[in-house]
C-alpha atoms as a PDB file:
ATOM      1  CA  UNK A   1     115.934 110.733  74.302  1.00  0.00           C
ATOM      2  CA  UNK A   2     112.342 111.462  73.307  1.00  0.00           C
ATOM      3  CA  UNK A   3     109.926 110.764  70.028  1.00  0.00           C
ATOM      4  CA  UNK A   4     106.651 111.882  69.788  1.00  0.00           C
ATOM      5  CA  UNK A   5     104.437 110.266  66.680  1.00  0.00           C
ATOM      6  CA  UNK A   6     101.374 111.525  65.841  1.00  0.00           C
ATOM      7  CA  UNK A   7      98.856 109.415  63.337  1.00  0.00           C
ATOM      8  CA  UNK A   8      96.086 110.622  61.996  1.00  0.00           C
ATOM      9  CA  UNK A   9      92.907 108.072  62.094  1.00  0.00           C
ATOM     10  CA  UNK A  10      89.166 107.929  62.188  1.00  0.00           C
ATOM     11  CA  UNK A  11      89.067 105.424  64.962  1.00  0.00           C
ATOM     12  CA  UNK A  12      91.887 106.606  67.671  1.00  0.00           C
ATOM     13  CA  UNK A  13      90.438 104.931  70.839  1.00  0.00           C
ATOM     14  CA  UNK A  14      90.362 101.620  68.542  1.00  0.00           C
ATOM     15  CA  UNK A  15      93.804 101.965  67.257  1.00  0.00           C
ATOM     16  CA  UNK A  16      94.950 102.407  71.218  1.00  0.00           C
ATOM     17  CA  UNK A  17      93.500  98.790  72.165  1.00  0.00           C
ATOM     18  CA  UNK A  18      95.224  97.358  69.243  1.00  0.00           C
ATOM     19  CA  UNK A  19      98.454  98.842  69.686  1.00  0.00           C
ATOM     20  CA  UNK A  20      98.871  98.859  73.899  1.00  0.00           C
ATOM     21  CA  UNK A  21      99.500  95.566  74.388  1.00  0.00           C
ATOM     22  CA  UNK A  22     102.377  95.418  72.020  1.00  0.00           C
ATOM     23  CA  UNK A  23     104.157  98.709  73.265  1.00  0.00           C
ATOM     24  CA  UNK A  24     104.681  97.628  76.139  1.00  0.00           C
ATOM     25  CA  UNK A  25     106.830  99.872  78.563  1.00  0.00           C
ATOM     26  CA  UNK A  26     109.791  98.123  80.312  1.00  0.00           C
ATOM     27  CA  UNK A  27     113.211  99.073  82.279  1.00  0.00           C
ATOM     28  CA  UNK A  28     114.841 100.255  78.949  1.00  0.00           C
ATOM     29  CA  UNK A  29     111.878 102.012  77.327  1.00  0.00           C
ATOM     30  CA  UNK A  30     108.343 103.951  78.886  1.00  0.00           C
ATOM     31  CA  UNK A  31     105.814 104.296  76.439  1.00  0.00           C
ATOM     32  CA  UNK A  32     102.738 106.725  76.364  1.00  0.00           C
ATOM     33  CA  UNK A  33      99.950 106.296  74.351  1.00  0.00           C
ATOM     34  CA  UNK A  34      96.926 108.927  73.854  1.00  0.00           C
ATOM     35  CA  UNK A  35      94.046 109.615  72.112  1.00  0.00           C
ATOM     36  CA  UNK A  36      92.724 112.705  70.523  1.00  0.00           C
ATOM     37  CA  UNK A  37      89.547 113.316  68.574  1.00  0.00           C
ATOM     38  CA  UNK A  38      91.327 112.438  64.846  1.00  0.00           C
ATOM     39  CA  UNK A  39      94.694 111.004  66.080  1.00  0.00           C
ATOM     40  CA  UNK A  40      96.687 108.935  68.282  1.00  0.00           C
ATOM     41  CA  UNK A  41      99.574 110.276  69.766  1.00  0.00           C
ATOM     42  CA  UNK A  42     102.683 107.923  71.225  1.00  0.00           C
ATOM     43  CA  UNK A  43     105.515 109.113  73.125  1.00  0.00           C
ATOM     44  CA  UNK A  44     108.007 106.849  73.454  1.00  0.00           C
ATOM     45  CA  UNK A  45     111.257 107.233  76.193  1.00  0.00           C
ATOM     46  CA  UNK A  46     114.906 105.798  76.322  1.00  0.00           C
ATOM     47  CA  UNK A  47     118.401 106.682  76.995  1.00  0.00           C
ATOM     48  CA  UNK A  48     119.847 105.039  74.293  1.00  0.00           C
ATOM     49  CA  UNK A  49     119.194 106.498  70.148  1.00  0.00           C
ATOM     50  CA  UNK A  50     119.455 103.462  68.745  1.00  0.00           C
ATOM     51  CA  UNK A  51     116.642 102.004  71.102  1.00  0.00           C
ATOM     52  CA  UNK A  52     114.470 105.100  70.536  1.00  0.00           C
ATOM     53  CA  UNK A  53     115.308 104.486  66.404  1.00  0.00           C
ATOM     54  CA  UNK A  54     114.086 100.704  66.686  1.00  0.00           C
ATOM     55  CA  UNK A  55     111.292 101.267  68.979  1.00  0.00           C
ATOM     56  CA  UNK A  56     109.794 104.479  66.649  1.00  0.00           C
ATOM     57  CA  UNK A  57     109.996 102.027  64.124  1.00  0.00           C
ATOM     58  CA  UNK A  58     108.238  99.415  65.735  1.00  0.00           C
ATOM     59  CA  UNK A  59     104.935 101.977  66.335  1.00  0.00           C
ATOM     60  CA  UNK A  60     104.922 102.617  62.433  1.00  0.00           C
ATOM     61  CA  UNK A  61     105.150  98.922  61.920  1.00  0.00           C
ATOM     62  CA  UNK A  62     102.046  97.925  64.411  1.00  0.00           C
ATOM     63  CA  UNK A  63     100.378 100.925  63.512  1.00  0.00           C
ATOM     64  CA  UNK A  64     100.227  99.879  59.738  1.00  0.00           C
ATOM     65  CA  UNK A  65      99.732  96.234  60.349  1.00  0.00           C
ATOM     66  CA  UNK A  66      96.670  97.374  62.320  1.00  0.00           C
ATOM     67  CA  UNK A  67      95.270  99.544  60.000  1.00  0.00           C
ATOM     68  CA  UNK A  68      95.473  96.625  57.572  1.00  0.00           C
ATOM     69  CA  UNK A  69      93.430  94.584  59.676  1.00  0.00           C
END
């Protein structure tokens, strides 16, 4: 099962430090995190829906915590 979550931001490559070492990929889930010129993009990987539910989650979480910052 995939996601793909796309956020909008005037400082991508700044959002990507911030957020990398918290999304970390492991056996149970691979995450991929890109930049684009207005937006960061995260892809995130697992077998099981529940997983990919909690782990979507989680980006929104960071990703607003970090923007609060």
């Amino acid at each position: 099962m995939r996601s793909k979550t796309e956020i909008e931001t005037e400082t991508p490559k700044q959002l990507k430090e911030i957020l990398e070492p918290s999304l970390d990929s492991g056996d149970k889930v691979e995450y991929n995190i890109t930049t684009e010129k207005d937006r960061i993009v995260v892809k995130v990987e697992t077998e099981k829906l529940g997983t990919l539910r909690a782990c979507t989650d989680n980006v929104f979480r960071l990703t607003m915590l970090a923007t609060k910052i």
